[in-house]
C-alpha atoms as a PDB file:
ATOM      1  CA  UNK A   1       0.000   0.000   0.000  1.00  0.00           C
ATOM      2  CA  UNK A   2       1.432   3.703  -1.081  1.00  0.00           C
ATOM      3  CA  UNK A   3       1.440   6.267   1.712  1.00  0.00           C
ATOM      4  CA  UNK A   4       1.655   9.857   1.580  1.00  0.00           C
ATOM      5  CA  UNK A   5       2.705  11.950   4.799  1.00  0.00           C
ATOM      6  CA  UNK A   6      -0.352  14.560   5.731  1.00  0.00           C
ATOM      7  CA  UNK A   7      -0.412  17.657   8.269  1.00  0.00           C
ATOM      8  CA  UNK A   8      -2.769  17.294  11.056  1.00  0.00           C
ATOM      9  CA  UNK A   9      -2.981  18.993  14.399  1.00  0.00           C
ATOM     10  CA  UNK A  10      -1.834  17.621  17.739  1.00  0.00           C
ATOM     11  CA  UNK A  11      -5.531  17.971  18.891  1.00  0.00           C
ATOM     12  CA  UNK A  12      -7.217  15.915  15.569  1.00  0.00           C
ATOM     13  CA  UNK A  13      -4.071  13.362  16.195  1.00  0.00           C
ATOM     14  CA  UNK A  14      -5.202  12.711  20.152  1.00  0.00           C
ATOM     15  CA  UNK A  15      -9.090  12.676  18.464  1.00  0.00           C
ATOM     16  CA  UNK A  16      -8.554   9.779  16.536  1.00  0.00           C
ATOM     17  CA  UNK A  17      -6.697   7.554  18.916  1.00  0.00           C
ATOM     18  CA  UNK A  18     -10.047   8.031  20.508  1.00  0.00           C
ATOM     19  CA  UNK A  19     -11.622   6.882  17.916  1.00  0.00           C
ATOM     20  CA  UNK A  20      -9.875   3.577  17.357  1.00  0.00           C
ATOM     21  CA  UNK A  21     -11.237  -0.009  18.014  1.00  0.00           C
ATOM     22  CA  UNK A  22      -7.929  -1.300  18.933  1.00  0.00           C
ATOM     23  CA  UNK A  23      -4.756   0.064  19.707  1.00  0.00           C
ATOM     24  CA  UNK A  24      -3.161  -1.093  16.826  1.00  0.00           C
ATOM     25  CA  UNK A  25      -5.225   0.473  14.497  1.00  0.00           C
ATOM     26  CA  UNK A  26      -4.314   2.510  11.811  1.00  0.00           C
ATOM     27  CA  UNK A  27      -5.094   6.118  11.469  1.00  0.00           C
ATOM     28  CA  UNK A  28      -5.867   5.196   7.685  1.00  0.00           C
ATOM     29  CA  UNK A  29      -8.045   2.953   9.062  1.00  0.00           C
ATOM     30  CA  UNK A  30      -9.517   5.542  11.567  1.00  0.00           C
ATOM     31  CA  UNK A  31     -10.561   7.797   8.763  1.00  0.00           C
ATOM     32  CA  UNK A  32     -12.004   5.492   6.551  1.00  0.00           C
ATOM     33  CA  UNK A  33     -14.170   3.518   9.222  1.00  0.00           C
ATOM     34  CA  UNK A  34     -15.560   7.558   9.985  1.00  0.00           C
ATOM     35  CA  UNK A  35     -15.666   8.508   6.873  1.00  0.00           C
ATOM     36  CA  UNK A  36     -17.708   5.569   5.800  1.00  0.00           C
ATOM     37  CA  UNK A  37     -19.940   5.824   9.086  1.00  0.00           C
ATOM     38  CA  UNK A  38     -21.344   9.401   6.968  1.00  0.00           C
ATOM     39  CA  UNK A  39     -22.328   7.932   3.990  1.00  0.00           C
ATOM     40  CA  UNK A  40     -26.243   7.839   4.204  1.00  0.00           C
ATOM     41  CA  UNK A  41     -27.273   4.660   3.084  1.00  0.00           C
ATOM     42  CA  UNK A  42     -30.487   5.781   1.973  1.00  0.00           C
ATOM     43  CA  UNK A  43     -29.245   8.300  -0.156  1.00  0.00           C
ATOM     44  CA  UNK A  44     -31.856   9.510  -2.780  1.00  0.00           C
ATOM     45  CA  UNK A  45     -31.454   8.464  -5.994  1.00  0.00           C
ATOM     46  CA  UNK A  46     -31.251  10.244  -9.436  1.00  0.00           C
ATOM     47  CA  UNK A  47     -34.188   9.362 -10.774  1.00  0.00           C
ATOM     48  CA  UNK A  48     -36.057  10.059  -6.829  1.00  0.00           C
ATOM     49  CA  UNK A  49     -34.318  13.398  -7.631  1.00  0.00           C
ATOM     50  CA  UNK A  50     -35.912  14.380 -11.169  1.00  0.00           C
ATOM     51  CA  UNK A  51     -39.303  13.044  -9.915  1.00  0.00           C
ATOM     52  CA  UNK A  52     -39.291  15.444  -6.854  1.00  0.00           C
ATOM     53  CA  UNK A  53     -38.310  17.775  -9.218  1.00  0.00           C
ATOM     54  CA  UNK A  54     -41.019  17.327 -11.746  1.00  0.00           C
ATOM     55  CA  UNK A  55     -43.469  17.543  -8.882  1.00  0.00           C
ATOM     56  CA  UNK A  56     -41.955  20.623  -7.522  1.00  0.00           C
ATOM     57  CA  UNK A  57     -42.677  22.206 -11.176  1.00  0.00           C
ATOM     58  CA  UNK A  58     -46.453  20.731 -10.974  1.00  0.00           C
ATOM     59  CA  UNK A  59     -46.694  22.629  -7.602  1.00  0.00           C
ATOM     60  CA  UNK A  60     -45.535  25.830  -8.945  1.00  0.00           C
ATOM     61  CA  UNK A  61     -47.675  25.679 -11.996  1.00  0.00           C
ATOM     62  CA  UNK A  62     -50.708  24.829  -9.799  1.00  0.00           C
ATOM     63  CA  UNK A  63     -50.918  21.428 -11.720  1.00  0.00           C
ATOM     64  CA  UNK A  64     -51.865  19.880  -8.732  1.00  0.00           C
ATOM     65  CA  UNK A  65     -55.036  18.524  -7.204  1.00  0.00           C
ATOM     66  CA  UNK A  66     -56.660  18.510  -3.682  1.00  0.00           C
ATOM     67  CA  UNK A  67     -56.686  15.537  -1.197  1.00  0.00           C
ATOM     68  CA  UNK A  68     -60.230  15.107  -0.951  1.00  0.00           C
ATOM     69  CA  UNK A  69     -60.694  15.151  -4.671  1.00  0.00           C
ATOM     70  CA  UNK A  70     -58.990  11.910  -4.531  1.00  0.00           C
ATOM     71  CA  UNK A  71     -60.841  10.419  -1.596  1.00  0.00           C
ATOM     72  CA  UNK A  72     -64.463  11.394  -2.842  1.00  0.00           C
ATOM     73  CA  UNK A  73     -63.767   9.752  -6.472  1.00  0.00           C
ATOM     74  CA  UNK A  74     -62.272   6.614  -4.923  1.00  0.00           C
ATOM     75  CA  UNK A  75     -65.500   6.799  -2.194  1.00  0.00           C
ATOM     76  CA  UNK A  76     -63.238   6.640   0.809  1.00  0.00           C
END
């Protein structure tokens, strides 16, 4: 594995020894366990985003219809 030296404070350095499972963990190892940790695994998809889009623009252009419309023509 290639490694590169990076900067970090004294402070983030104490931080993440905080943040290890085991004291032989890497810091590399650190990182990517947080980092990882904030991906949200529901994340919305493209296709979830043009759709909310689309229905944005229907809202805006009043292309929209009331609740109740809905439940009186179904008879609920």
């Amino acid at each position: 594995m290639e490694s590169i030296p990076i900067r970090i404070r004294k402070e983030t350095k104490e931080s993440l020894t905080k943040f290890r499972s085991h004291p032989r963990e890497t810091y590399d190892e650190v990182i990517t366990r947080l980092m990882e940790s904030q991906v949200d695994s529901c994340m919305v998809s493209e296709e979830t985003l043009l759709a909310i889009e689309e229905g944005l623009a229907d809202i805006r252009s009043r292309k929209t219809r009331e609740l109740n419309e809905f439940c009186d023509a179904s008879g609920i």
